[in-house]
C-alpha atoms as a PDB file:
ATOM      1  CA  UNK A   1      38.117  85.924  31.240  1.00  0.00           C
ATOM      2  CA  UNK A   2      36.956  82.465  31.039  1.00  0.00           C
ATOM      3  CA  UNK A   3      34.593  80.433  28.548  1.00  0.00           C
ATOM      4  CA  UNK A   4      32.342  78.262  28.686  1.00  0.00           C
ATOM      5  CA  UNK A   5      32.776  75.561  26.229  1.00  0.00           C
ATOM      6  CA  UNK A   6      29.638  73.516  24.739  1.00  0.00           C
ATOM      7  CA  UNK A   7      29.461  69.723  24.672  1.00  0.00           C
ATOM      8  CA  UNK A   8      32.854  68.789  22.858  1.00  0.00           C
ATOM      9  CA  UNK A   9      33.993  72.145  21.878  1.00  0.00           C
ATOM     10  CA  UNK A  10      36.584  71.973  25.265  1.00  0.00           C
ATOM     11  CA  UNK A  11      38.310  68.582  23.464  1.00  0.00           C
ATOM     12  CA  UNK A  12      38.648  70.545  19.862  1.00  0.00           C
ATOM     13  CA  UNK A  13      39.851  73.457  21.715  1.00  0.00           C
ATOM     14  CA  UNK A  14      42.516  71.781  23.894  1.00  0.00           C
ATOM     15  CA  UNK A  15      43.715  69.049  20.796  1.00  0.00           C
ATOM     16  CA  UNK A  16      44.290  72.062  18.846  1.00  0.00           C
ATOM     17  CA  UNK A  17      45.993  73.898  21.265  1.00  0.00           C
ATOM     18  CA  UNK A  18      48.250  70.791  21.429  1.00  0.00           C
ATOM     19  CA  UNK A  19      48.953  71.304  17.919  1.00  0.00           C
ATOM     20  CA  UNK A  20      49.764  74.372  18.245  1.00  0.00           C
ATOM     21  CA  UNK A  21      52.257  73.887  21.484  1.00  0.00           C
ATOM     22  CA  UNK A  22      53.946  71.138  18.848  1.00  0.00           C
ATOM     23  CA  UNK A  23      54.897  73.378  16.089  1.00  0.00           C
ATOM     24  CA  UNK A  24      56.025  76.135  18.938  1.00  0.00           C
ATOM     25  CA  UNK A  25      53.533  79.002  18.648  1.00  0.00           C
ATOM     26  CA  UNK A  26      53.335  81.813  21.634  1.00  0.00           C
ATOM     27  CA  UNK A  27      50.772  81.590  24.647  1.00  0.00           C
ATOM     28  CA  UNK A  28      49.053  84.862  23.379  1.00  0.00           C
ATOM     29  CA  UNK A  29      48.254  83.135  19.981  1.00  0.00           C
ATOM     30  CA  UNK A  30      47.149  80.065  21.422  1.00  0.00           C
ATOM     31  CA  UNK A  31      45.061  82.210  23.545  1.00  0.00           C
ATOM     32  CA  UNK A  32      43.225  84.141  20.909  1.00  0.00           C
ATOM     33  CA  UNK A  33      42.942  80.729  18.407  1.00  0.00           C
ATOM     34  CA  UNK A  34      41.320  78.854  20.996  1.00  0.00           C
ATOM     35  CA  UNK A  35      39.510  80.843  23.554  1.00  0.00           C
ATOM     36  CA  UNK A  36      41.598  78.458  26.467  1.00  0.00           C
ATOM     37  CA  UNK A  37      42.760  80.359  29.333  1.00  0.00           C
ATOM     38  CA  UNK A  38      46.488  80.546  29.809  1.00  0.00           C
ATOM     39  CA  UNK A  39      46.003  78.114  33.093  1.00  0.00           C
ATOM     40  CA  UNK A  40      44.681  75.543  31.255  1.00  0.00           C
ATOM     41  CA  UNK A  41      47.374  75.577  28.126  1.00  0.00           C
ATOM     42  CA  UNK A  42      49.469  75.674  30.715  1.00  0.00           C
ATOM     43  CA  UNK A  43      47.853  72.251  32.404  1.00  0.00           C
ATOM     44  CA  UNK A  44      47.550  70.282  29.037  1.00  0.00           C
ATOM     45  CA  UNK A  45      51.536  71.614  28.298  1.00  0.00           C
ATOM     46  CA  UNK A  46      52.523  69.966  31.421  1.00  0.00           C
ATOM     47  CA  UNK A  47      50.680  66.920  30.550  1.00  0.00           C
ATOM     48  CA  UNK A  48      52.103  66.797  27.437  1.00  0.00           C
ATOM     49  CA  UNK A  49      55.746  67.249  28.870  1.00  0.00           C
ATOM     50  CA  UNK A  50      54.921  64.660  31.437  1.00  0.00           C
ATOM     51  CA  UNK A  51      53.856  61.817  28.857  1.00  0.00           C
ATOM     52  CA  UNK A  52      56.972  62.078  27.135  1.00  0.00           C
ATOM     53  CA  UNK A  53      59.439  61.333  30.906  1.00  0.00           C
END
């Protein structure tokens, strides 16, 4: 099930799915919080891993 996001809703979404990666909470509850699919948490966690090597 995808969404579509409105103008700026996709950068809200994905910085507080960030957040949310940070302080170590589960796929399924990022999921539900944010309305991202688990493909693109998955994208932004790699990008986040990536900035820190």
């Amino acid at each position: 099930m995808t969404r579509e996001f409105k103008k700026g809703e996709y950068g809200i979404a994905a910085d507080k799915a960030k957040s949310l990666l940070d302080k170590g909470i589960g796929i399924t509850e990022i999921i539900s919080m944010t309305g991202l699919t688990e493909e693109r948490i998955n994208k932004l966690h790699k990008k986040m891993r990536d900035k820190l090597t």
